[in-house]
PDB file of N, CA and C in Angstrom:
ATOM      1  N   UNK A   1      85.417  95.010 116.645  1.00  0.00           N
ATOM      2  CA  UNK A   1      85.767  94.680 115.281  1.00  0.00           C
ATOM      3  C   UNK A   1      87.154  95.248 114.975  1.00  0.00           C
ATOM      4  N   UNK A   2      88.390  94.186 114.329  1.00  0.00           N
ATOM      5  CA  UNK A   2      89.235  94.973 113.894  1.00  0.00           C
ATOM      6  C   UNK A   2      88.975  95.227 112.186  1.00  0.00           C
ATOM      7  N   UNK A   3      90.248  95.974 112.404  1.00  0.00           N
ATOM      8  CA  UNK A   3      89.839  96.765 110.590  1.00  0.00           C
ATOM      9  C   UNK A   3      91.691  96.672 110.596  1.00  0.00           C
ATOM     10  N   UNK A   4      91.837  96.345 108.952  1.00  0.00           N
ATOM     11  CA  UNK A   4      93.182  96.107 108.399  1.00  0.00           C
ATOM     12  C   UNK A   4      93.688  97.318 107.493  1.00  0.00           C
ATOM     13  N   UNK A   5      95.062  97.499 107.517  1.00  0.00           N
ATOM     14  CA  UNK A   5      95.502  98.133 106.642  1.00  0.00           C
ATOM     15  C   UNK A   5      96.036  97.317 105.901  1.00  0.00           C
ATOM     16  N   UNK A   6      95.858  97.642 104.530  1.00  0.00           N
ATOM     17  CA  UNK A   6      96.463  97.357 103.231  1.00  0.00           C
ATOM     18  C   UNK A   6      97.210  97.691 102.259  1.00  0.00           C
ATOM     19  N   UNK A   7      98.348  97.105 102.358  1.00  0.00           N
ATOM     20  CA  UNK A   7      99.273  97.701 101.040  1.00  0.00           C
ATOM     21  C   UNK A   7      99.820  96.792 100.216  1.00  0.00           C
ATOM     22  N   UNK A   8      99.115  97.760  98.536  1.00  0.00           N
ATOM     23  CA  UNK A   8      99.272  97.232  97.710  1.00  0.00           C
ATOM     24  C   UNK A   8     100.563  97.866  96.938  1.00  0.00           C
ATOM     25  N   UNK A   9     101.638  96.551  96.904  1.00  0.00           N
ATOM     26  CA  UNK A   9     103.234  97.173  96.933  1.00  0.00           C
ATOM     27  C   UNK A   9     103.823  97.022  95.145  1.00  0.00           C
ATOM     28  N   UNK A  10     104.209  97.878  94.603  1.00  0.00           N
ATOM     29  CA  UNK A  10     104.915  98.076  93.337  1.00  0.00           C
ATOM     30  C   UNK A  10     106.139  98.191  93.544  1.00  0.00           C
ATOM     31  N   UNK A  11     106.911  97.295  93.414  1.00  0.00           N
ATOM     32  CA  UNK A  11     108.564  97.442  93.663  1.00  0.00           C
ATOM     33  C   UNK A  11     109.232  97.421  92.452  1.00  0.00           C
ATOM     34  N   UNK A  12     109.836  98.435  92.472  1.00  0.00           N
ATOM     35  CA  UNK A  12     110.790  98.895  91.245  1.00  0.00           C
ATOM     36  C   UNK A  12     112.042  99.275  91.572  1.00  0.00           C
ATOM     37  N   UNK A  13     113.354  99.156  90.875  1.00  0.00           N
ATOM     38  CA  UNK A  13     114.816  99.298  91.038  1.00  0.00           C
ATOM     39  C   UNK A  13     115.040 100.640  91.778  1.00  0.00           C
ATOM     40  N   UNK A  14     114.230 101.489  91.650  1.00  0.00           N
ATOM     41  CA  UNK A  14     114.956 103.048  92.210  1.00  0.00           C
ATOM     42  C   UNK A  14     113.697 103.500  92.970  1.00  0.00           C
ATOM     43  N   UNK A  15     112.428 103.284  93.106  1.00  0.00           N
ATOM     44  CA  UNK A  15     111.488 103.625  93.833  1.00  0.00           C
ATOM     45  C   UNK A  15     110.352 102.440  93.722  1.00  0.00           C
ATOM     46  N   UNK A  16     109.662 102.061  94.670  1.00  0.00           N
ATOM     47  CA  UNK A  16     108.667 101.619  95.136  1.00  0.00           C
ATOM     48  C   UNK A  16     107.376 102.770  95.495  1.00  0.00           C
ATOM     49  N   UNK A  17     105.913 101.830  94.438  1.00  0.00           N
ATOM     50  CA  UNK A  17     105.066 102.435  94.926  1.00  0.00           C
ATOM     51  C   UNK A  17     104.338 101.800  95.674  1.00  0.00           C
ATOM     52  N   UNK A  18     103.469 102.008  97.063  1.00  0.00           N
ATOM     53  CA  UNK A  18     102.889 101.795  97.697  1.00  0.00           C
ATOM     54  C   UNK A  18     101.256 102.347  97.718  1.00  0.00           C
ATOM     55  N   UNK A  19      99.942 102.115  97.529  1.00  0.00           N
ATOM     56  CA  UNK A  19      98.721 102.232  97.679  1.00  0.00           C
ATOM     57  C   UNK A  19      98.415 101.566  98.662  1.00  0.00           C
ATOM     58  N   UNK A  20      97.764 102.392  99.764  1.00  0.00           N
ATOM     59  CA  UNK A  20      97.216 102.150 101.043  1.00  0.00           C
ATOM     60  C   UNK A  20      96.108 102.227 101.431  1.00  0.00           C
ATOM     61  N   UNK A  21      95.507 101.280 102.067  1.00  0.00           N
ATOM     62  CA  UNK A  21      94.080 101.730 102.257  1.00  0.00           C
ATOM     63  C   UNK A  21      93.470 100.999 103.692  1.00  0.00           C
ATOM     64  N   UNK A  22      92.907 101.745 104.322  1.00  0.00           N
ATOM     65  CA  UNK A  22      93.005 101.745 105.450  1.00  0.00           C
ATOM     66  C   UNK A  22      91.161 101.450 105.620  1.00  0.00           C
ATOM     67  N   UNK A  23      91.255 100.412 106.210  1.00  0.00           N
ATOM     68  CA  UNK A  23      89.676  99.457 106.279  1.00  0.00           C
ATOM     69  C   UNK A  23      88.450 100.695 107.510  1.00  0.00           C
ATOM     70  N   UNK A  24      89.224 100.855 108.266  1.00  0.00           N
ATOM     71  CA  UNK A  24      88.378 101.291 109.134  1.00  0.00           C
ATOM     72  C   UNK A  24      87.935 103.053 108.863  1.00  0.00           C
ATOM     73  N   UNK A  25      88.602 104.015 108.028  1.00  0.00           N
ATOM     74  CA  UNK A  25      88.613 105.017 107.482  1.00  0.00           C
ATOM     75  C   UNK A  25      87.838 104.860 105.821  1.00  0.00           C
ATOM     76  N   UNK A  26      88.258 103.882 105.715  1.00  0.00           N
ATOM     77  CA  UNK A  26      87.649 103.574 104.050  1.00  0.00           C
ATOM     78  C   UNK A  26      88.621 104.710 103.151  1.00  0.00           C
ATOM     79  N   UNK A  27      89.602 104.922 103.625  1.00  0.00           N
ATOM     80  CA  UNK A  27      90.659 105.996 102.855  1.00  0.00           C
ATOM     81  C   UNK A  27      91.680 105.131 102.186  1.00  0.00           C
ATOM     82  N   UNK A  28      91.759 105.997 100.794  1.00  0.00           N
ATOM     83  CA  UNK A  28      92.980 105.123 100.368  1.00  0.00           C
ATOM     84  C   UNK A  28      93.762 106.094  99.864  1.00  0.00           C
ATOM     85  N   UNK A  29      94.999 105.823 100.129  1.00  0.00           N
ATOM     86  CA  UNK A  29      96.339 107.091  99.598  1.00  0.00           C
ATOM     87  C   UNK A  29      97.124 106.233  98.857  1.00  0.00           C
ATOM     88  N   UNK A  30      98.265 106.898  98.173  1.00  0.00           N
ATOM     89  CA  UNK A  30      99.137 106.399  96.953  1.00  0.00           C
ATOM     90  C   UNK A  30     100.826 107.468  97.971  1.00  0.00           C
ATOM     91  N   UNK A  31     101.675 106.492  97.673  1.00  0.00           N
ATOM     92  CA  UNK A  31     103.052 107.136  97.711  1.00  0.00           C
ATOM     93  C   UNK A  31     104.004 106.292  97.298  1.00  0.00           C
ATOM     94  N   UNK A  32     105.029 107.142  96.998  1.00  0.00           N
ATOM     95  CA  UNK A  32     106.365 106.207  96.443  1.00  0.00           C
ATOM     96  C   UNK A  32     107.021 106.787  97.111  1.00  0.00           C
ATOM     97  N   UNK A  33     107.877 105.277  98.091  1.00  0.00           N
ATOM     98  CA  UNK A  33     109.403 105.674  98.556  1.00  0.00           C
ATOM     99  C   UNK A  33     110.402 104.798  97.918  1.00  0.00           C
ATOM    100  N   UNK A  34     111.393 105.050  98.591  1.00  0.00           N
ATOM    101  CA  UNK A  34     112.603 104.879  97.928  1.00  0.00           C
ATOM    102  C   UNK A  34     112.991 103.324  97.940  1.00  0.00           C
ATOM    103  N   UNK A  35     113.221 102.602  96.864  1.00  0.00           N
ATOM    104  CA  UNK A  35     113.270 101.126  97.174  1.00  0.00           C
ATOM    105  C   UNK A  35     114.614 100.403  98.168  1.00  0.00           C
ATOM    106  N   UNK A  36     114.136 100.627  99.242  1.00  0.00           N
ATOM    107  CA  UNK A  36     115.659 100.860 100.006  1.00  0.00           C
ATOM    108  C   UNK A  36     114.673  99.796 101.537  1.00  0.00           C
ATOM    109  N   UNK A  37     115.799  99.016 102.357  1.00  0.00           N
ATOM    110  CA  UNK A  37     115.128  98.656 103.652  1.00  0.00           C
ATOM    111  C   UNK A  37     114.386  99.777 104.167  1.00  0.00           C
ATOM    112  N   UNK A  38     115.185 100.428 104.772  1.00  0.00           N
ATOM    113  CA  UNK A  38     114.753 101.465 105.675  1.00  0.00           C
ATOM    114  C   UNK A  38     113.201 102.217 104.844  1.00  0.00           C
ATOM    115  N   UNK A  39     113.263 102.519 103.693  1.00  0.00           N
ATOM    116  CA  UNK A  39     111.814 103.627 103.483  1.00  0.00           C
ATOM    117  C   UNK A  39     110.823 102.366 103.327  1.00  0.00           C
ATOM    118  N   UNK A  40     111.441 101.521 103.089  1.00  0.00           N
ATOM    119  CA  UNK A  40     110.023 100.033 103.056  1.00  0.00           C
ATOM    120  C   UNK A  40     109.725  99.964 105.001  1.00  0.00           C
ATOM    121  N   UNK A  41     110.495  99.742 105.515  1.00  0.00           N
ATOM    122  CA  UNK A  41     110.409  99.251 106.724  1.00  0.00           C
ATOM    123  C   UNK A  41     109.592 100.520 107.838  1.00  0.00           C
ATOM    124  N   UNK A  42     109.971 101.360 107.119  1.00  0.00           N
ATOM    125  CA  UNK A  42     109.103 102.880 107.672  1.00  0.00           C
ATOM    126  C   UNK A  42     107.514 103.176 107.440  1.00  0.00           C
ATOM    127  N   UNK A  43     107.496 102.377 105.859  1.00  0.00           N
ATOM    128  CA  UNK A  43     106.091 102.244 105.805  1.00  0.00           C
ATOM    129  C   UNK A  43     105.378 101.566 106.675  1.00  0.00           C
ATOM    130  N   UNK A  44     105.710 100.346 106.564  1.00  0.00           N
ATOM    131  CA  UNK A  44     105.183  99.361 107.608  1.00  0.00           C
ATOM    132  C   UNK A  44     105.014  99.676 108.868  1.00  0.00           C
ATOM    133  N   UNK A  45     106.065 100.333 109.423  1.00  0.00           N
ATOM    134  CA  UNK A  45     105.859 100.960 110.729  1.00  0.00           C
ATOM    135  C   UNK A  45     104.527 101.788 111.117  1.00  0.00           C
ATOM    136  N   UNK A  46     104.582 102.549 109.890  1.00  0.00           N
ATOM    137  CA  UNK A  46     103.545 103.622 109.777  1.00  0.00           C
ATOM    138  C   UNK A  46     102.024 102.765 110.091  1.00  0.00           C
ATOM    139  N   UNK A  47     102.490 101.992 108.669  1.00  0.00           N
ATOM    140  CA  UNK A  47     100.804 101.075 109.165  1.00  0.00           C
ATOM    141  C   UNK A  47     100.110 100.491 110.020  1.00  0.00           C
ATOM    142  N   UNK A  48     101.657  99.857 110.901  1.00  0.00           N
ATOM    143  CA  UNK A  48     100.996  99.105 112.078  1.00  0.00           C
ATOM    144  C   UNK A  48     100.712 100.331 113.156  1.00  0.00           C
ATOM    145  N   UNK A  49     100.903 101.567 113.328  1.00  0.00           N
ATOM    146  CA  UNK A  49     100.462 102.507 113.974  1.00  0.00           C
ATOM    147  C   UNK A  49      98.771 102.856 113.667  1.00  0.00           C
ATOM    148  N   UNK A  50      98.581 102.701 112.407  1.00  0.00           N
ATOM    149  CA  UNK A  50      97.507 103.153 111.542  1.00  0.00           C
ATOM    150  C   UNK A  50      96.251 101.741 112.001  1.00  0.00           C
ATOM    151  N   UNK A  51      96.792 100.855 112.066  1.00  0.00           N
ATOM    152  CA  UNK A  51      95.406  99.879 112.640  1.00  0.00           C
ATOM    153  C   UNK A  51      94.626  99.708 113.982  1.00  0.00           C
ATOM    154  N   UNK A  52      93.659  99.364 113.963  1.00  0.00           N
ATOM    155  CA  UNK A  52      92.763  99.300 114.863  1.00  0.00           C
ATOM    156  C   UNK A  52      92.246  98.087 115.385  1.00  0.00           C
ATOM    157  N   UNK A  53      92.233  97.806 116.699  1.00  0.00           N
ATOM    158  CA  UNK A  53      91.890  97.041 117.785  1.00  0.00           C
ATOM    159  C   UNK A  53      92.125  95.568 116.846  1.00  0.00           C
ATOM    160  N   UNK A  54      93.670  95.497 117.177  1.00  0.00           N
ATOM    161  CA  UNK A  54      94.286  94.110 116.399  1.00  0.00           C
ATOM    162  C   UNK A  54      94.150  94.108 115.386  1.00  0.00           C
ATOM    163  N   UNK A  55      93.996  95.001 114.371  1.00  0.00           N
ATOM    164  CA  UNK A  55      93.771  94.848 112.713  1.00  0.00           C
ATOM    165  C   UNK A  55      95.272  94.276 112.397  1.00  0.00           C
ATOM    166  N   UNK A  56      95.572  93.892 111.438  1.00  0.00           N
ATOM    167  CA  UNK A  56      96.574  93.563 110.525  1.00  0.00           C
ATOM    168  C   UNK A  56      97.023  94.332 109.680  1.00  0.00           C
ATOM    169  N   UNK A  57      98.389  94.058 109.161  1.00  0.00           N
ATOM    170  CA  UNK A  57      98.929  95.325 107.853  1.00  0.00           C
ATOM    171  C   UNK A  57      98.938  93.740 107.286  1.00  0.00           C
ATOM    172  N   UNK A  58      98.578  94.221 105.926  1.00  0.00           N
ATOM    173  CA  UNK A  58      98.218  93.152 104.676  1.00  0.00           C
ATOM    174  C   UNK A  58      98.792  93.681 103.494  1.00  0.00           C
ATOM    175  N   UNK A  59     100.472  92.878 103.341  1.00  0.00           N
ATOM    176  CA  UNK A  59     101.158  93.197 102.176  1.00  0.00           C
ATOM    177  C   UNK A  59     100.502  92.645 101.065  1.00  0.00           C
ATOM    178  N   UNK A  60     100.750  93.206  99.996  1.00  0.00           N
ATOM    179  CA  UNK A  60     100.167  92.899  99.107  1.00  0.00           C
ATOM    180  C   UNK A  60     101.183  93.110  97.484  1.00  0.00           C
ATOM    181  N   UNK A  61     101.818  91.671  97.128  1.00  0.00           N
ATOM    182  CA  UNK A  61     102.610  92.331  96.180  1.00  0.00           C
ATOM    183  C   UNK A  61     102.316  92.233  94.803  1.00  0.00           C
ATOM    184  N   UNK A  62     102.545  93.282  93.880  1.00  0.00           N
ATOM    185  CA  UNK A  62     102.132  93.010  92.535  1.00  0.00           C
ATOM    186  C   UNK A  62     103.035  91.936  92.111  1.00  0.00           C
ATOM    187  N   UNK A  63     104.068  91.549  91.794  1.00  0.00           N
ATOM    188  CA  UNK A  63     104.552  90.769  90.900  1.00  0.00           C
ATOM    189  C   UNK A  63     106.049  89.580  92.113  1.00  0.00           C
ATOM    190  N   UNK A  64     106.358  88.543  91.987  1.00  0.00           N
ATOM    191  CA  UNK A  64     106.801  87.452  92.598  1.00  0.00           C
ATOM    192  C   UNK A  64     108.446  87.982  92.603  1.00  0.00           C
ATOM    193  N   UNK A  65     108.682  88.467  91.209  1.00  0.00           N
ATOM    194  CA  UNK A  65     110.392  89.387  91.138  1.00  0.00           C
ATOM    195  C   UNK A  65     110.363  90.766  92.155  1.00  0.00           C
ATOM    196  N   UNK A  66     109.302  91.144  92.636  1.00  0.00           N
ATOM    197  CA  UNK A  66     109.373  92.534  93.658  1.00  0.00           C
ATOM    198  C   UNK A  66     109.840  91.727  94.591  1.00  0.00           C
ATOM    199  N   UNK A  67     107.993  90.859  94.889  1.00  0.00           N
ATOM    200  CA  UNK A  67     108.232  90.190  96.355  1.00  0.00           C
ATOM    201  C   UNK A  67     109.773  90.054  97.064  1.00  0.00           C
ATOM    202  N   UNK A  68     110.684  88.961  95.739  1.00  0.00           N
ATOM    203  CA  UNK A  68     111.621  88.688  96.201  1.00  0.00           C
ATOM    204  C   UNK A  68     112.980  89.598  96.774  1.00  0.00           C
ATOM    205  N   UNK A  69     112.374  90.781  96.354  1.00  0.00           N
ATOM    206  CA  UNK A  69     113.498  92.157  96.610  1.00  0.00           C
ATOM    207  C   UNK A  69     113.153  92.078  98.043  1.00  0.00           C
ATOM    208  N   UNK A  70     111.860  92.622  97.940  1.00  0.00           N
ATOM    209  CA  UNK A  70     111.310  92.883  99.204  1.00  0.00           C
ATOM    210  C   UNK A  70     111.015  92.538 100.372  1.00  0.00           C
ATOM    211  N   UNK A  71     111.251  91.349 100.384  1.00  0.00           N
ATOM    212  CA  UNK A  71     111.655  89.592 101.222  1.00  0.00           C
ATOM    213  C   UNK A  71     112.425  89.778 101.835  1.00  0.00           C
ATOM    214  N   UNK A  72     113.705  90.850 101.068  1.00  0.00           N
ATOM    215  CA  UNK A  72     115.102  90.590 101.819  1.00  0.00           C
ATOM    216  C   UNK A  72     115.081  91.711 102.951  1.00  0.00           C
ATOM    217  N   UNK A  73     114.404  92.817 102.257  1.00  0.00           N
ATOM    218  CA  UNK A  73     113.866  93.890 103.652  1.00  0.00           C
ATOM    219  C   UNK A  73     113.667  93.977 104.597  1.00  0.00           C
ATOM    220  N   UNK A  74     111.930  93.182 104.298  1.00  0.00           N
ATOM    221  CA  UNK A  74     111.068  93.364 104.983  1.00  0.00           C
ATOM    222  C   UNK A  74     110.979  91.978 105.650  1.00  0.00           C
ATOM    223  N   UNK A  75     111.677  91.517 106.264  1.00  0.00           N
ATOM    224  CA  UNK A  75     111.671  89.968 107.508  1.00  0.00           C
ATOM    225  C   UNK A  75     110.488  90.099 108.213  1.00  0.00           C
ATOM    226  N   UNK A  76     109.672  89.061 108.756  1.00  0.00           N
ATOM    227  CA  UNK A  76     108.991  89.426 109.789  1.00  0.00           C
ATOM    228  C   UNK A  76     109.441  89.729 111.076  1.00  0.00           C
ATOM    229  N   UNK A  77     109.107  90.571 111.915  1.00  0.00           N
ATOM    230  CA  UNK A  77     109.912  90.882 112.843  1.00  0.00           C
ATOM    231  C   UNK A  77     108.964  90.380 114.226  1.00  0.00           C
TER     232      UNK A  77
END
């Protein structure tokens, strides 16, 4: 069975918050980094470390004006 991580993303002009929650732990944490490529792209990193046997990281954005910040970031790679 895989299990997904999830982040539910708040993007704002000077910091981004991020709520995470991690399927296979049933844990969920809260942090804000800096609304910048690099501290977005670090999260993500983090997460795809954080999943299990093929799980997925599952962005999740509050509002369509973040997304579009965050679009320019976060490319699929």
């Amino acid at each position: 069975m895989s299990y997904d991580i999830i982040l539910a993303v708040d993007y704002h002009d000077e910091n981004t918050v991020i709520r995470q929650f991690d399927e296979r732990r049933k844990v969920e944490s809260t942090c804000t980094v800096p609304s910048s490529a690099a501290a977005l792209l670090q999260v993500v990193q983090e997460a795809r470390k954080q999943r299990w046997r093929g799980g997925q990281v599952v962005w999740i954005q509050e509002s369509t004006s973040g997304w579009l910040a965050c679009k320019r970031f976060c490319k699929t790679r």
